[in-house]
C-alpha atoms as a PDB file:
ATOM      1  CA  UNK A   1      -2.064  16.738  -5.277  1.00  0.00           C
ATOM      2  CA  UNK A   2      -4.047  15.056  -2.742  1.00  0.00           C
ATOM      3  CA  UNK A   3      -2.541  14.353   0.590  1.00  0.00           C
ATOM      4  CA  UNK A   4      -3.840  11.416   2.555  1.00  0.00           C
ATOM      5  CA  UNK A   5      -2.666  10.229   5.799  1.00  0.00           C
ATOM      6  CA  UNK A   6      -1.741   7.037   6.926  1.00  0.00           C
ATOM      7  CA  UNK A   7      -0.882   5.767  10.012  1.00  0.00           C
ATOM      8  CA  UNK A   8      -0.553   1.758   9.297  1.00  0.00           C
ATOM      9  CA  UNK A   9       2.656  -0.064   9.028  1.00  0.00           C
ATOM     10  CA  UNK A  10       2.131  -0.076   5.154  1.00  0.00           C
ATOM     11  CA  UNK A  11       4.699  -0.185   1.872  1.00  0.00           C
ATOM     12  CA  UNK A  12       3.585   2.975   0.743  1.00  0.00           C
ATOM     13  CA  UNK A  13       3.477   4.956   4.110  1.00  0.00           C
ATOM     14  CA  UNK A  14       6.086   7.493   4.623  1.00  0.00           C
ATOM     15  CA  UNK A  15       5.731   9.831   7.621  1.00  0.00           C
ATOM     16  CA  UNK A  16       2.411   9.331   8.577  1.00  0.00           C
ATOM     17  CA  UNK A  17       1.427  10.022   4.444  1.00  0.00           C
ATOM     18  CA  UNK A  18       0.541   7.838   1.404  1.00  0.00           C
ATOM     19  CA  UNK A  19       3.011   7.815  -1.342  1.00  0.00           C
ATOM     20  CA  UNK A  20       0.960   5.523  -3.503  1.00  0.00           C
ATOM     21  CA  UNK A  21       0.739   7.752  -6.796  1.00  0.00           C
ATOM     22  CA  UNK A  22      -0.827   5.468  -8.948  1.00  0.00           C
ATOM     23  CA  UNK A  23      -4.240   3.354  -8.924  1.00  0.00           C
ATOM     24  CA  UNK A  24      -3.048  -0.282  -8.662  1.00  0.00           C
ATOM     25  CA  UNK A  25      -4.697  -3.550  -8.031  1.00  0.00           C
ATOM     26  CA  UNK A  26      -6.762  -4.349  -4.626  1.00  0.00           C
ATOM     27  CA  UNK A  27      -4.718  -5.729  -2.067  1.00  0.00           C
ATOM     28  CA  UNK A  28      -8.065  -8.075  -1.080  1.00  0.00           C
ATOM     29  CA  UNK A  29      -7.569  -6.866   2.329  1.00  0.00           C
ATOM     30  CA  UNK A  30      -9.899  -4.992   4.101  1.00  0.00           C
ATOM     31  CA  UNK A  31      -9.561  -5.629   7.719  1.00  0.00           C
ATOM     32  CA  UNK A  32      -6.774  -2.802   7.294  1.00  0.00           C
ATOM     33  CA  UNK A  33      -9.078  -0.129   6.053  1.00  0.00           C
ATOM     34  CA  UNK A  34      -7.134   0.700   3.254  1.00  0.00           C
ATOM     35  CA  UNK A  35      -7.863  -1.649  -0.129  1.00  0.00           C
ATOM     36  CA  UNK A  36      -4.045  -0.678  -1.657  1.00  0.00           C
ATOM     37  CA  UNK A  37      -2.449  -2.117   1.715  1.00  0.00           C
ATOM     38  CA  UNK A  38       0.946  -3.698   1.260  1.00  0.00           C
ATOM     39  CA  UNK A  39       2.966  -5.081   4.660  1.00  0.00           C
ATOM     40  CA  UNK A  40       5.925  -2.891   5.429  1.00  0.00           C
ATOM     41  CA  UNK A  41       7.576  -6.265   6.707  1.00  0.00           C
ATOM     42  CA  UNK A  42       6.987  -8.661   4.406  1.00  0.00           C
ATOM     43  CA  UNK A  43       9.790  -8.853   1.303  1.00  0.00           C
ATOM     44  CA  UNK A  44       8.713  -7.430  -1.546  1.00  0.00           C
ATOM     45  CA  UNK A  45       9.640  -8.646  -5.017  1.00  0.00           C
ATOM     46  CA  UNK A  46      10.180  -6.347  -7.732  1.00  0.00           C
ATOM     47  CA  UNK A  47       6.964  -5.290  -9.902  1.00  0.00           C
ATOM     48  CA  UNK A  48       4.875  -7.345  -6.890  1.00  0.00           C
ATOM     49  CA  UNK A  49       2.081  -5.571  -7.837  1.00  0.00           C
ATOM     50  CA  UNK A  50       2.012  -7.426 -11.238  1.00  0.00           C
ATOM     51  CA  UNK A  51       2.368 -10.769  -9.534  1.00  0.00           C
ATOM     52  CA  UNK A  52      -0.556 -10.496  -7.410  1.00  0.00           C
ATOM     53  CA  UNK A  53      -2.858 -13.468  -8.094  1.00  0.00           C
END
């Protein structure tokens, strides 16, 4: 298991780690560093990573 560490207000932060598991689409941004970055604040629907357009 690889532990990376994270430090941005993202989705899959918890505790200063990354929880993402799984490979998933490109968030398109990359002013955050991080291409899987997903706002802690904005709502999140369920399965958004399948709605991404």
């Amino acid at each position: 298991m690889m532990n990376i560490n994270c430090s941005e207000k993202c989705l899959y932060e918890n505790e200063g780690t990354c929880t993402l598991n799984r490979v998933i689409i490109s968030s398109g941004n990359i002013s955050s560093g991080c291409p899987y970055f997903r706002d802690k604040q904005k709502p999140q629907l369920e399965n958004s990573d399948s709605n991404i357009k």
